[in-house]
PDBML (XML) file of the C-alpha atoms, coordinates in Angstrom:
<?xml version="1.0" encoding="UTF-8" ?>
<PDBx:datablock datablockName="MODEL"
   xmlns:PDBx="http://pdbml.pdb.org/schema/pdbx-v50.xsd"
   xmlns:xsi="http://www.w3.org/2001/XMLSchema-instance"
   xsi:schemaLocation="http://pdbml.pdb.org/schema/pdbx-v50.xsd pdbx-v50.xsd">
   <PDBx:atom_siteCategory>
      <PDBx:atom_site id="1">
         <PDBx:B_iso_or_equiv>0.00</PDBx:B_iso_or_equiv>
         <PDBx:Cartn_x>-10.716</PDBx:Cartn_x>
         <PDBx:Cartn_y>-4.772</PDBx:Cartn_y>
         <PDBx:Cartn_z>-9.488</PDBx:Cartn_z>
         <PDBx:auth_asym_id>A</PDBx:auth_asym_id>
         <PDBx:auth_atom_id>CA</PDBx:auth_atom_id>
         <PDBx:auth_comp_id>UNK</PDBx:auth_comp_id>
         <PDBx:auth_seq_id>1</PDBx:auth_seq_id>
         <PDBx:group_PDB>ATOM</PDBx:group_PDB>
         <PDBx:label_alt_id xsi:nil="true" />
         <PDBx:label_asym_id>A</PDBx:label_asym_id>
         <PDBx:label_atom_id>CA</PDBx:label_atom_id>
         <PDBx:label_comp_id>UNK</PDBx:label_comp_id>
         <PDBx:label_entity_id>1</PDBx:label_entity_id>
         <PDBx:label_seq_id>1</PDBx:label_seq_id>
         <PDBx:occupancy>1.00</PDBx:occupancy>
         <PDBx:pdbx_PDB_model_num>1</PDBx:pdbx_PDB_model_num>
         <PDBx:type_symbol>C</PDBx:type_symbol>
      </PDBx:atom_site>
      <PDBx:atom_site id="2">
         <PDBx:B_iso_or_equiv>0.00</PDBx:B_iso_or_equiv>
         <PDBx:Cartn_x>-13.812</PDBx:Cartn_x>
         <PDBx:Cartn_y>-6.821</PDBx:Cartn_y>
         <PDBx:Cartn_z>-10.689</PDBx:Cartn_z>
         <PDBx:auth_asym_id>A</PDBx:auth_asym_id>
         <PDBx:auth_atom_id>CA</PDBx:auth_atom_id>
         <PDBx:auth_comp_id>UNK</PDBx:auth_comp_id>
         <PDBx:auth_seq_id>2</PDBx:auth_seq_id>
         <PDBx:group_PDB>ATOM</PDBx:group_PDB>
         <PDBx:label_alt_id xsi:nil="true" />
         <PDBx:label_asym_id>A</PDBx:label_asym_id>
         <PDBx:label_atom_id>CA</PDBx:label_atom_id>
         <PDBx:label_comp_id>UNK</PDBx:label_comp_id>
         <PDBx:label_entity_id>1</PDBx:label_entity_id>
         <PDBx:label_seq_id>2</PDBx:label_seq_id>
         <PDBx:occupancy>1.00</PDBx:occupancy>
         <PDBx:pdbx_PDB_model_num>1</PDBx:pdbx_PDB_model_num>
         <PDBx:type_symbol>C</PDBx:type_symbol>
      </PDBx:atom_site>
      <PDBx:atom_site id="3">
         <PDBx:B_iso_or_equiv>0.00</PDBx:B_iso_or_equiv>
         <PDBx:Cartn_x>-12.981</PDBx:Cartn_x>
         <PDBx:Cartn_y>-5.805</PDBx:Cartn_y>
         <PDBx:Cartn_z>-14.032</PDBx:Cartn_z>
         <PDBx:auth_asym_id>A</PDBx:auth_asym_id>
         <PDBx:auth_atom_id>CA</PDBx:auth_atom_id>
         <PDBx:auth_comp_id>UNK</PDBx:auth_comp_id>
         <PDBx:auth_seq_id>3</PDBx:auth_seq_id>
         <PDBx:group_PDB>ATOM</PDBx:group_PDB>
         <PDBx:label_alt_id xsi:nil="true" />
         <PDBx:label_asym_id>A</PDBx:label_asym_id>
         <PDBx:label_atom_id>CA</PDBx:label_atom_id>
         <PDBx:label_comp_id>UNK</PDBx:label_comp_id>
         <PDBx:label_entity_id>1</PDBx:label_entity_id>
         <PDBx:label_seq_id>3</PDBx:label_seq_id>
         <PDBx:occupancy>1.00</PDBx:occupancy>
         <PDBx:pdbx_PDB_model_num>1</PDBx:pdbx_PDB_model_num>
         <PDBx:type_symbol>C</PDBx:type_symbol>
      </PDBx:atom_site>
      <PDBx:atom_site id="4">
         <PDBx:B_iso_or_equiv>0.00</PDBx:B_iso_or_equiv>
         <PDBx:Cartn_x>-10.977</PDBx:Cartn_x>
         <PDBx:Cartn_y>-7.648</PDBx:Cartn_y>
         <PDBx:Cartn_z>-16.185</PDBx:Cartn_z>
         <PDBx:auth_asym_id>A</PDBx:auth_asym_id>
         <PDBx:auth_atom_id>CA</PDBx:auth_atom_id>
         <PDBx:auth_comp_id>UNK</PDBx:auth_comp_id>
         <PDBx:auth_seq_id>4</PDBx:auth_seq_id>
         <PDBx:group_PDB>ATOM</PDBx:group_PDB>
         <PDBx:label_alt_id xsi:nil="true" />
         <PDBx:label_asym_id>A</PDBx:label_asym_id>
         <PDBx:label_atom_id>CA</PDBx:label_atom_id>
         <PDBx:label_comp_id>UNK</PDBx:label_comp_id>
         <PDBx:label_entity_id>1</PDBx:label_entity_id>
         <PDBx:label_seq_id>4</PDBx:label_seq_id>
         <PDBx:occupancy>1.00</PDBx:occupancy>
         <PDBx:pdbx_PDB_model_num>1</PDBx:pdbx_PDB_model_num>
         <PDBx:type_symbol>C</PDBx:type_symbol>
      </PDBx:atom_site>
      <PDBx:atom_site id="5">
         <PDBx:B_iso_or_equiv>0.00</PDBx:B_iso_or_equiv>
         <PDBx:Cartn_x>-7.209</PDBx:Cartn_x>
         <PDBx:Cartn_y>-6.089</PDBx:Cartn_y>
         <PDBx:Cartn_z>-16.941</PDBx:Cartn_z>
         <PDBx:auth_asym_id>A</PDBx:auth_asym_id>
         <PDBx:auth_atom_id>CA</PDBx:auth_atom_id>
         <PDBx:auth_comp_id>UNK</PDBx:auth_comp_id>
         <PDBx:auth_seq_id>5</PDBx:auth_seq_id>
         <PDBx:group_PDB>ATOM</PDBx:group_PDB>
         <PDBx:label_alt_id xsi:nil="true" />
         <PDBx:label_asym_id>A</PDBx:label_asym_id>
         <PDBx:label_atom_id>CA</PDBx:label_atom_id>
         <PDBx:label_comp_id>UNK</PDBx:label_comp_id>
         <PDBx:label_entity_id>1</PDBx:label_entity_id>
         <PDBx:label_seq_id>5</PDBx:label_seq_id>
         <PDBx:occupancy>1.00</PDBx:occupancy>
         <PDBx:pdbx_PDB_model_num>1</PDBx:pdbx_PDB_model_num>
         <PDBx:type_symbol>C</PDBx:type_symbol>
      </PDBx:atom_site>
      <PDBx:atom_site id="6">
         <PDBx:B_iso_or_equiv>0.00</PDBx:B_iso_or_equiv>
         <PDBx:Cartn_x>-8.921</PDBx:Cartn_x>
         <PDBx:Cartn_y>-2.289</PDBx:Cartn_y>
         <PDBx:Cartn_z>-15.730</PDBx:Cartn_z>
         <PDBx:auth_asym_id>A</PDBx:auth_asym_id>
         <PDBx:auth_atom_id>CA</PDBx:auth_atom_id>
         <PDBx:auth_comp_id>UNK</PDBx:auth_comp_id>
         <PDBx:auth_seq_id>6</PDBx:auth_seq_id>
         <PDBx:group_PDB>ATOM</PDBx:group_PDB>
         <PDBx:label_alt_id xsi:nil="true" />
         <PDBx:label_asym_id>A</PDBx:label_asym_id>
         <PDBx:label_atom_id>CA</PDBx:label_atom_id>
         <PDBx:label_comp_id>UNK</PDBx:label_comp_id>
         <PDBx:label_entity_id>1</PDBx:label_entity_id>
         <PDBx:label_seq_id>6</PDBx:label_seq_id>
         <PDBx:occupancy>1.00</PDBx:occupancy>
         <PDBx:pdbx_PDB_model_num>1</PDBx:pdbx_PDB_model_num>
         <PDBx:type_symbol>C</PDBx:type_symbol>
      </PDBx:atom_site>
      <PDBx:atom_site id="7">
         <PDBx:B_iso_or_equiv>0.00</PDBx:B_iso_or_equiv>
         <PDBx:Cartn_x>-6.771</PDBx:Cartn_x>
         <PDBx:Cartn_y>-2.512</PDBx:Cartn_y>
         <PDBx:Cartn_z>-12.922</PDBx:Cartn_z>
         <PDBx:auth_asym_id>A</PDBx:auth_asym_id>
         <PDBx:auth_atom_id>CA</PDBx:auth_atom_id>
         <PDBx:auth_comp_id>UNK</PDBx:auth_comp_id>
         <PDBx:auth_seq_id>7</PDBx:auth_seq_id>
         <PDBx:group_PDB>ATOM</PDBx:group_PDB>
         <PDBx:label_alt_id xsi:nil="true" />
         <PDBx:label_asym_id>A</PDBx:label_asym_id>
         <PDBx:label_atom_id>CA</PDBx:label_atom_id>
         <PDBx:label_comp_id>UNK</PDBx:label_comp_id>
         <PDBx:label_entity_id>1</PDBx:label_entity_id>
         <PDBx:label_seq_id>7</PDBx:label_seq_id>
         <PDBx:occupancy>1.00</PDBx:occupancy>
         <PDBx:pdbx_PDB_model_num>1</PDBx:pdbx_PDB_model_num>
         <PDBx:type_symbol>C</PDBx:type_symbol>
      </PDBx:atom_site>
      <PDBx:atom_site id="8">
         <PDBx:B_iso_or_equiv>0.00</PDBx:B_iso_or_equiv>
         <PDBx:Cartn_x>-2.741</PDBx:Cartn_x>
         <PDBx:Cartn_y>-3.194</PDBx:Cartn_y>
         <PDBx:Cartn_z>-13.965</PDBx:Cartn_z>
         <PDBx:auth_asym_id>A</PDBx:auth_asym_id>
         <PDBx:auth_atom_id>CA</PDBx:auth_atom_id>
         <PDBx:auth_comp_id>UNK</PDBx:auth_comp_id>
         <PDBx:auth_seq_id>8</PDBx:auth_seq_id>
         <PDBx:group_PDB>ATOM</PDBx:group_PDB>
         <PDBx:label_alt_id xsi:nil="true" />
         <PDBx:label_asym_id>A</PDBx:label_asym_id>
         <PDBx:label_atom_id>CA</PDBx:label_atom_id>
         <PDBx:label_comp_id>UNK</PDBx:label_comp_id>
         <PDBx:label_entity_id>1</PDBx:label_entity_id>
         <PDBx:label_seq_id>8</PDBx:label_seq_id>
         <PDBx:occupancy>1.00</PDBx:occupancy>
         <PDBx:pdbx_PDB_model_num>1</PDBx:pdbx_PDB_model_num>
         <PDBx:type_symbol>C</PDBx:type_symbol>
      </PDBx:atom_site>
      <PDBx:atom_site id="9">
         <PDBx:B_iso_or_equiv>0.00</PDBx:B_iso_or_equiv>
         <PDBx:Cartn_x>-0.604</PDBx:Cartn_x>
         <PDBx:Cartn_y>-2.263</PDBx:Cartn_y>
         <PDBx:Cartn_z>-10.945</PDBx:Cartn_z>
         <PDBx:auth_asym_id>A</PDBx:auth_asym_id>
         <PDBx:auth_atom_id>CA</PDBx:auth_atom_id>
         <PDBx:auth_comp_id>UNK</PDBx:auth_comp_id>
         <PDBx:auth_seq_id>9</PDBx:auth_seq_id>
         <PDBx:group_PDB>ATOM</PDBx:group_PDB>
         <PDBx:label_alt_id xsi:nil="true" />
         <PDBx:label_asym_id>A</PDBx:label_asym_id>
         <PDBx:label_atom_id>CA</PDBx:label_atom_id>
         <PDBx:label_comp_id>UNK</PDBx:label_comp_id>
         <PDBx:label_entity_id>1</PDBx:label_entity_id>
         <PDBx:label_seq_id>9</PDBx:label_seq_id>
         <PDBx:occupancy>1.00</PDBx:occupancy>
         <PDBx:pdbx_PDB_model_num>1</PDBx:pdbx_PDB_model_num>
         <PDBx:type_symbol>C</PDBx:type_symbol>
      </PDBx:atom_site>
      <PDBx:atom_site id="10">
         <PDBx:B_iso_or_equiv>0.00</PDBx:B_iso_or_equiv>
         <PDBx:Cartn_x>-1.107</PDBx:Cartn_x>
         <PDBx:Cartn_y>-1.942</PDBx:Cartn_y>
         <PDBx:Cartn_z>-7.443</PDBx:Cartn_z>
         <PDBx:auth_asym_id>A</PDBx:auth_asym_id>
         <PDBx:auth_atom_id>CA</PDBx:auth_atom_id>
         <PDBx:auth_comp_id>UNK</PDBx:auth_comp_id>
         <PDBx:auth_seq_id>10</PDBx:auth_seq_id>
         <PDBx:group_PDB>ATOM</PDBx:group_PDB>
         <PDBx:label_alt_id xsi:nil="true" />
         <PDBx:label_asym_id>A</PDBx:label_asym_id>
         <PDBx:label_atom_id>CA</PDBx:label_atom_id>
         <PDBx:label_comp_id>UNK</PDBx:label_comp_id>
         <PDBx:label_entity_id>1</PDBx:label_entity_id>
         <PDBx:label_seq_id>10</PDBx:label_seq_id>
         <PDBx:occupancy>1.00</PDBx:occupancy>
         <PDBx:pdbx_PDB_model_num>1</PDBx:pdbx_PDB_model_num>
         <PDBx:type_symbol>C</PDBx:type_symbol>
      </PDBx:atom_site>
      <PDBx:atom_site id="11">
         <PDBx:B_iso_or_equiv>0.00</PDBx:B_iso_or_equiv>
         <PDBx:Cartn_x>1.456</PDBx:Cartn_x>
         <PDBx:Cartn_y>0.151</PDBx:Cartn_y>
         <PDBx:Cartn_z>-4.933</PDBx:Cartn_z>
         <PDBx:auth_asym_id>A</PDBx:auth_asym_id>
         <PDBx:auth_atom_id>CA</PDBx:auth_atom_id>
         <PDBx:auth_comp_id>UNK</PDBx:auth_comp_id>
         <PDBx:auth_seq_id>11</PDBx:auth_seq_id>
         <PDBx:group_PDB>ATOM</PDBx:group_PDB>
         <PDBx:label_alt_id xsi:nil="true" />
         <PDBx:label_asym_id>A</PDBx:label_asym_id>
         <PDBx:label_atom_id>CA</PDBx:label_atom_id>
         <PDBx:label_comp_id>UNK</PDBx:label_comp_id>
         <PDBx:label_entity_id>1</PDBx:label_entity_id>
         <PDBx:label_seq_id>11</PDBx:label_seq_id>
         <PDBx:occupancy>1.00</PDBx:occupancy>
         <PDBx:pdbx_PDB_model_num>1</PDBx:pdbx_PDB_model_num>
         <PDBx:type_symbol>C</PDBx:type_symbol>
      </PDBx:atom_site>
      <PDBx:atom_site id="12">
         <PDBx:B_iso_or_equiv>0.00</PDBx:B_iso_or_equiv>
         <PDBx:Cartn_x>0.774</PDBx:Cartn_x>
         <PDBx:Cartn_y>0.739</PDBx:Cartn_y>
         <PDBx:Cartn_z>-1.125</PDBx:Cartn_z>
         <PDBx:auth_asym_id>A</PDBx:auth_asym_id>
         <PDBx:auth_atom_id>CA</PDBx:auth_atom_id>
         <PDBx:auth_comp_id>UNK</PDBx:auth_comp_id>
         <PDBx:auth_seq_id>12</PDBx:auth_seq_id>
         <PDBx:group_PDB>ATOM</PDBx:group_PDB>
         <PDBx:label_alt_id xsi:nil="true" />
         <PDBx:label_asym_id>A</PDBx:label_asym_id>
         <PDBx:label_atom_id>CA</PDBx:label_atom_id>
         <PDBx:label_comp_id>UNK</PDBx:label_comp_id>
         <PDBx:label_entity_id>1</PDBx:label_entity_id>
         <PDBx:label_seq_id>12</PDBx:label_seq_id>
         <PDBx:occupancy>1.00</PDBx:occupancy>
         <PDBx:pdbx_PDB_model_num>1</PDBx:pdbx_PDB_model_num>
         <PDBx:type_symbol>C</PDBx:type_symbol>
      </PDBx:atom_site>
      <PDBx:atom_site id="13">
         <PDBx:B_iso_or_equiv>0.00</PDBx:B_iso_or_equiv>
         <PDBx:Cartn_x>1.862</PDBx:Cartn_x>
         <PDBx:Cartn_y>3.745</PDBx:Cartn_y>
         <PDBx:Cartn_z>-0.150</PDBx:Cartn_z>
         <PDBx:auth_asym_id>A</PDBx:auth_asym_id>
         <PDBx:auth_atom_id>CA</PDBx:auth_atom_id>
         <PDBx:auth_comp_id>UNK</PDBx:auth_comp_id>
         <PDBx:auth_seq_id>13</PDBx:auth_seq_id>
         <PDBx:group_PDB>ATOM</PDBx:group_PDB>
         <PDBx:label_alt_id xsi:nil="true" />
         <PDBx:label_asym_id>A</PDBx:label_asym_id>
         <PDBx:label_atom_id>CA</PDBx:label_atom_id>
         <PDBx:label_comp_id>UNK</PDBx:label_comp_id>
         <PDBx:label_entity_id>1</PDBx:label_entity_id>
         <PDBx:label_seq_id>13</PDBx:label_seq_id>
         <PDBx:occupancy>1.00</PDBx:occupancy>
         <PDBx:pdbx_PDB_model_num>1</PDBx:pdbx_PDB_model_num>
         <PDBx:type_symbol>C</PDBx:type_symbol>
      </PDBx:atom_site>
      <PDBx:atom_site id="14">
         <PDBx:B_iso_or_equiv>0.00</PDBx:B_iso_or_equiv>
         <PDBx:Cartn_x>1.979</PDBx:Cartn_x>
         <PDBx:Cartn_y>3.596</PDBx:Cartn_y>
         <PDBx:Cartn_z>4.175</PDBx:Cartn_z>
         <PDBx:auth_asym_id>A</PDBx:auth_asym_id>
         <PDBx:auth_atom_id>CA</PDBx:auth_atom_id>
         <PDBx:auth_comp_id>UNK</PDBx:auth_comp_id>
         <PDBx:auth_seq_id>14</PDBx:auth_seq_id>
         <PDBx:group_PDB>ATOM</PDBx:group_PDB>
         <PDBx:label_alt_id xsi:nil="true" />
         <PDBx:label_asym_id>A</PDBx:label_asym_id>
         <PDBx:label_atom_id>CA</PDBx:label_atom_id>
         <PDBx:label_comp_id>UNK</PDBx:label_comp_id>
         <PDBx:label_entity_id>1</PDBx:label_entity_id>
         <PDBx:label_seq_id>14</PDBx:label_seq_id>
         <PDBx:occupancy>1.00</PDBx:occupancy>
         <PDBx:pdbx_PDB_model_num>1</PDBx:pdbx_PDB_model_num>
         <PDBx:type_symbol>C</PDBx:type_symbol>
      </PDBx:atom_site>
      <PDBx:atom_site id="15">
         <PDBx:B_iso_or_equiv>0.00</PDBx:B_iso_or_equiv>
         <PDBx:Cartn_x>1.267</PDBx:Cartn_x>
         <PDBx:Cartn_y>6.577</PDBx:Cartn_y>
         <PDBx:Cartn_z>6.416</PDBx:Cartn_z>
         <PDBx:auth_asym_id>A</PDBx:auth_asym_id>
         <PDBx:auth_atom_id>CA</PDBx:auth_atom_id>
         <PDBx:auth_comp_id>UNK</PDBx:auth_comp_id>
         <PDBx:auth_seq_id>15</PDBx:auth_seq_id>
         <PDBx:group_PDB>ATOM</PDBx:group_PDB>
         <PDBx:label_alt_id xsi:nil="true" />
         <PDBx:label_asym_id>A</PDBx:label_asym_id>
         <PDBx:label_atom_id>CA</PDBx:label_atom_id>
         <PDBx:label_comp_id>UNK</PDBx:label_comp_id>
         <PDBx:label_entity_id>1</PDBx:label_entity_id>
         <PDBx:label_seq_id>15</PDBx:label_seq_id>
         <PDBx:occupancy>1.00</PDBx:occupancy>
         <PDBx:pdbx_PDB_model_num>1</PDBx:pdbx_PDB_model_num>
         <PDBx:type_symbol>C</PDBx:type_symbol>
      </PDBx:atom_site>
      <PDBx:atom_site id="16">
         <PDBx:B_iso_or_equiv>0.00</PDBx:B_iso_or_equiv>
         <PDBx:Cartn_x>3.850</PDBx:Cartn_x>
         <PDBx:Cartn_y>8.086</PDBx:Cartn_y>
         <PDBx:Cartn_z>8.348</PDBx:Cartn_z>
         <PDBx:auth_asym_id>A</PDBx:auth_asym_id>
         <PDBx:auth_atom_id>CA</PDBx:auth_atom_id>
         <PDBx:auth_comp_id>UNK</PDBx:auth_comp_id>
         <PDBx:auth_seq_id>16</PDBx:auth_seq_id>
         <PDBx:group_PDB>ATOM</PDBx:group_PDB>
         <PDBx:label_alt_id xsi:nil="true" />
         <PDBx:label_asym_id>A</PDBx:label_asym_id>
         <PDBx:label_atom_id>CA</PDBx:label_atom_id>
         <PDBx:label_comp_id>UNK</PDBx:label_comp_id>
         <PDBx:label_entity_id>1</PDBx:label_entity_id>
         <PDBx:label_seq_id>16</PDBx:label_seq_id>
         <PDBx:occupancy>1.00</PDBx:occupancy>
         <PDBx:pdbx_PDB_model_num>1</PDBx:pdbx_PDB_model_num>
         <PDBx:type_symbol>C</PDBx:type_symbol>
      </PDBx:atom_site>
      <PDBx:atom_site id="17">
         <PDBx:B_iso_or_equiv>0.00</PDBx:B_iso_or_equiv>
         <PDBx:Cartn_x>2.579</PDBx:Cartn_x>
         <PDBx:Cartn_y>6.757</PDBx:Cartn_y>
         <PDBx:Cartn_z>11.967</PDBx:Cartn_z>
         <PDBx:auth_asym_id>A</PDBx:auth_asym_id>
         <PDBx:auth_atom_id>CA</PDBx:auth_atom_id>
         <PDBx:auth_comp_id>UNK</PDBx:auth_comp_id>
         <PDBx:auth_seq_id>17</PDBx:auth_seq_id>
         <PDBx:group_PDB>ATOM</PDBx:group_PDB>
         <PDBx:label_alt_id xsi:nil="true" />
         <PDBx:label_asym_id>A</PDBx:label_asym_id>
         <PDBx:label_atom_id>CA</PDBx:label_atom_id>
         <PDBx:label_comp_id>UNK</PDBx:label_comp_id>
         <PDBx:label_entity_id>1</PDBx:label_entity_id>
         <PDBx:label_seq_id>17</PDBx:label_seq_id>
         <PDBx:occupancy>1.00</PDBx:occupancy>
         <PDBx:pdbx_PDB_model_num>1</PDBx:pdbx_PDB_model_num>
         <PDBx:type_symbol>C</PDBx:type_symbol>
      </PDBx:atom_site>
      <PDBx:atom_site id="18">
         <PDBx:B_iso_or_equiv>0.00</PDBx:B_iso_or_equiv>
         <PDBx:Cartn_x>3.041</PDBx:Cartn_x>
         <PDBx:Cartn_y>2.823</PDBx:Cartn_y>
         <PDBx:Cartn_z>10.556</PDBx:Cartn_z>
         <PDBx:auth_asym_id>A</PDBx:auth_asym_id>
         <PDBx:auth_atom_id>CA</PDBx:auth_atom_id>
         <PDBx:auth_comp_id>UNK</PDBx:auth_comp_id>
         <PDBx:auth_seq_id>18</PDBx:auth_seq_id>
         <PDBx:group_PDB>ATOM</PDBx:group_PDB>
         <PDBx:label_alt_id xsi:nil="true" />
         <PDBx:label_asym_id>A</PDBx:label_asym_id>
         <PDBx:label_atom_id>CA</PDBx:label_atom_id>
         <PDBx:label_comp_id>UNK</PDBx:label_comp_id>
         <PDBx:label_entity_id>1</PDBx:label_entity_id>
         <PDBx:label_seq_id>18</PDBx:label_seq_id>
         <PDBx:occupancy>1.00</PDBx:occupancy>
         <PDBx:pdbx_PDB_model_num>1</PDBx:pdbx_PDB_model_num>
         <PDBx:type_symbol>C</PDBx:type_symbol>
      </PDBx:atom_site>
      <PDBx:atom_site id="19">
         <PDBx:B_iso_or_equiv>0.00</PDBx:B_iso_or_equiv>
         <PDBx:Cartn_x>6.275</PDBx:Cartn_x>
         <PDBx:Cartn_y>3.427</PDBx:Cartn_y>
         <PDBx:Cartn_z>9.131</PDBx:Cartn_z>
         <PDBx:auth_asym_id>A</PDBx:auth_asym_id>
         <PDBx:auth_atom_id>CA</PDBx:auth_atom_id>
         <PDBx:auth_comp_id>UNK</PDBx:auth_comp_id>
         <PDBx:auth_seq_id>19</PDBx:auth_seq_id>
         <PDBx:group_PDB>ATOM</PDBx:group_PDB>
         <PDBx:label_alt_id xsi:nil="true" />
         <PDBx:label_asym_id>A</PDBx:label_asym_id>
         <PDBx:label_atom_id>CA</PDBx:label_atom_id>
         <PDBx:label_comp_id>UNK</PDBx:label_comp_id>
         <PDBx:label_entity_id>1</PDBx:label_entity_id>
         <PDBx:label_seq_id>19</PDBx:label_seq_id>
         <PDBx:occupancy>1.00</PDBx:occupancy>
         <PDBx:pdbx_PDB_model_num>1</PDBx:pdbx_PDB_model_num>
         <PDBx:type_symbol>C</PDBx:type_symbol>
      </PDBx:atom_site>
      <PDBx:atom_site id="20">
         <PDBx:B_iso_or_equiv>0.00</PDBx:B_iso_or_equiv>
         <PDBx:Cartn_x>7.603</PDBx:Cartn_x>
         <PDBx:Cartn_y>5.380</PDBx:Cartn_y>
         <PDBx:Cartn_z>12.893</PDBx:Cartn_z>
         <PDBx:auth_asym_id>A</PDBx:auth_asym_id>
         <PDBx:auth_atom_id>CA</PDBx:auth_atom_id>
         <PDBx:auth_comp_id>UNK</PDBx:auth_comp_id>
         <PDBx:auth_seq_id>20</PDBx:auth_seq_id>
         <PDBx:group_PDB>ATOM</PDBx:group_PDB>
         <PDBx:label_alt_id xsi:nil="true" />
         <PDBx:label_asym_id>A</PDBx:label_asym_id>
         <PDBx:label_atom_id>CA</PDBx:label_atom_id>
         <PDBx:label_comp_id>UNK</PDBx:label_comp_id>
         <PDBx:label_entity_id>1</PDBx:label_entity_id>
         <PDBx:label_seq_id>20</PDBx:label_seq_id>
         <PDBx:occupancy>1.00</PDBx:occupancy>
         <PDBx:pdbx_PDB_model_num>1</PDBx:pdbx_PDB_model_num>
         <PDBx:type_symbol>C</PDBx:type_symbol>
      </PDBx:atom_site>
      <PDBx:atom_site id="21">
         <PDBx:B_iso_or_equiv>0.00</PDBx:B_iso_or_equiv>
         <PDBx:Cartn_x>5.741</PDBx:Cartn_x>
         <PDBx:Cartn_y>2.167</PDBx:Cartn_y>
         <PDBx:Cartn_z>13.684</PDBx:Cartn_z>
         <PDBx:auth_asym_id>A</PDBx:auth_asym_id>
         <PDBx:auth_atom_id>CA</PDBx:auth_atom_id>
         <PDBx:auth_comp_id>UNK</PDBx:auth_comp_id>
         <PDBx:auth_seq_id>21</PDBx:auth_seq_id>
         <PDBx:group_PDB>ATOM</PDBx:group_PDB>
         <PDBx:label_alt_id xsi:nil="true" />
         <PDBx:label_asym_id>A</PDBx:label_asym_id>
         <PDBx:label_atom_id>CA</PDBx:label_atom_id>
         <PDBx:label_comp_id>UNK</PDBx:label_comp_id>
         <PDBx:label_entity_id>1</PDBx:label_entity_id>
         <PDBx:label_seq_id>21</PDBx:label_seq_id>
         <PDBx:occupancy>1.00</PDBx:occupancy>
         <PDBx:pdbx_PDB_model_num>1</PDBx:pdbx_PDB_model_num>
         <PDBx:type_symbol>C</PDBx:type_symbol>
      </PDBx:atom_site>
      <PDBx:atom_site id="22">
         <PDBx:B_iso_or_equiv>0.00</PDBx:B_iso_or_equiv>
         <PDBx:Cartn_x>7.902</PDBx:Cartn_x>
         <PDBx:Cartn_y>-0.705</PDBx:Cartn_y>
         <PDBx:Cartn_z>12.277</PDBx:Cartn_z>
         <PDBx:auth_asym_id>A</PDBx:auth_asym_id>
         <PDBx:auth_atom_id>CA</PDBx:auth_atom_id>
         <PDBx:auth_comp_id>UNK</PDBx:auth_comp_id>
         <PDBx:auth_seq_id>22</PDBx:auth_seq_id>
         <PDBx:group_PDB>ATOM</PDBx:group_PDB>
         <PDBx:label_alt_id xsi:nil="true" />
         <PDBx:label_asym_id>A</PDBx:label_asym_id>
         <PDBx:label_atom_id>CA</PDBx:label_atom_id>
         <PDBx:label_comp_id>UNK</PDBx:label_comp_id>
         <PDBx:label_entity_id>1</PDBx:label_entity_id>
         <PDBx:label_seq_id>22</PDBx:label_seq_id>
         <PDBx:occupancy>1.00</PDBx:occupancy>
         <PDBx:pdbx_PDB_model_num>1</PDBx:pdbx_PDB_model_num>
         <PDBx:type_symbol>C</PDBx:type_symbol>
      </PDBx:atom_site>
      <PDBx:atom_site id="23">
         <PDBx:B_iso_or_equiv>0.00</PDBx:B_iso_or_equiv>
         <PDBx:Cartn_x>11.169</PDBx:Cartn_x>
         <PDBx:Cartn_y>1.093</PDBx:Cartn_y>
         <PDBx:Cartn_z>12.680</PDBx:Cartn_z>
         <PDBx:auth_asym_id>A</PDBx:auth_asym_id>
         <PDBx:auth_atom_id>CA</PDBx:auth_atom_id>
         <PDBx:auth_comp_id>UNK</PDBx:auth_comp_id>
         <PDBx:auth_seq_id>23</PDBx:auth_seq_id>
         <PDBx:group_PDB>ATOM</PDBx:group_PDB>
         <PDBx:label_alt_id xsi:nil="true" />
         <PDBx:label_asym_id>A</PDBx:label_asym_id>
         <PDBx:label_atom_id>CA</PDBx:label_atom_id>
         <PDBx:label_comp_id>UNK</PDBx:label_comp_id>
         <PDBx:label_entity_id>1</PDBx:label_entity_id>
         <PDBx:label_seq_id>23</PDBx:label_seq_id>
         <PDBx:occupancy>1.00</PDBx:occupancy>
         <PDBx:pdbx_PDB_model_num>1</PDBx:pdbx_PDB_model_num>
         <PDBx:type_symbol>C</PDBx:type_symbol>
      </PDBx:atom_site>
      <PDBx:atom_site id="24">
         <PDBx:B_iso_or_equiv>0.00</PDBx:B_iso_or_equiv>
         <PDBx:Cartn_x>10.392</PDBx:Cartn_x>
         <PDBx:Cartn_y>1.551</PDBx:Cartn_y>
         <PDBx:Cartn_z>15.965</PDBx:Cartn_z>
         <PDBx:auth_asym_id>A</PDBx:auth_asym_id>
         <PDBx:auth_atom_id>CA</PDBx:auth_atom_id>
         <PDBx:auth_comp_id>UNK</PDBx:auth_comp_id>
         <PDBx:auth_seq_id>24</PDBx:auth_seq_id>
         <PDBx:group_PDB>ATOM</PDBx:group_PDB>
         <PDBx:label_alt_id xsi:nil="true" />
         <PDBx:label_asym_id>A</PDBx:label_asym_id>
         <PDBx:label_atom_id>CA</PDBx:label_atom_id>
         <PDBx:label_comp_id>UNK</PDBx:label_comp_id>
         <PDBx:label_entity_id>1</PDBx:label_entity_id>
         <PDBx:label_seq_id>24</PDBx:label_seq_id>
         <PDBx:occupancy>1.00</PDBx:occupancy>
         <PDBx:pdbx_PDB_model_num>1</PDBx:pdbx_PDB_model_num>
         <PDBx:type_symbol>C</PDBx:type_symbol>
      </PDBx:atom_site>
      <PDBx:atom_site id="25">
         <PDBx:B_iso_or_equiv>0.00</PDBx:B_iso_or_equiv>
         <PDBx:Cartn_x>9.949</PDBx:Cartn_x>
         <PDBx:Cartn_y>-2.050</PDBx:Cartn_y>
         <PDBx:Cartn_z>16.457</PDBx:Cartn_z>
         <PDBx:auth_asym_id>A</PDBx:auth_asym_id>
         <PDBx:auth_atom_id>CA</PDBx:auth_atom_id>
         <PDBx:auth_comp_id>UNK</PDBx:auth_comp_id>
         <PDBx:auth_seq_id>25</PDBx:auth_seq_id>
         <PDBx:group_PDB>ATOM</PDBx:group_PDB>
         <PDBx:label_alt_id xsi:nil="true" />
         <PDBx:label_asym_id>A</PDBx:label_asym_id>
         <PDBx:label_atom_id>CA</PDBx:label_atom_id>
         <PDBx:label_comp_id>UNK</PDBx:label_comp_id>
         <PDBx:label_entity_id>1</PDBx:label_entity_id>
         <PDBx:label_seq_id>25</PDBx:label_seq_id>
         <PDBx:occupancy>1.00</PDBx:occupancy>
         <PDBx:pdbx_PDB_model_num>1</PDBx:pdbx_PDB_model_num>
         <PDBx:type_symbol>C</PDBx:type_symbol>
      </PDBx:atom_site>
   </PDBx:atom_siteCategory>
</PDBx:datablock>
């Protein structure tokens, strides 16, 4: 990330137990 423009997009991808999670709540 330190380096400048090396890094150009950034997507979370969540694990199954924190999306049961949230719907949950």
């Amino acid at each position: 990330q330190e380096q400048p423009g090396l890094v150009d997009h950034i997507h979370y991808r969540p694990s199954q137990y924190n999306t049961l999670v949230r719907n949950f709540s």
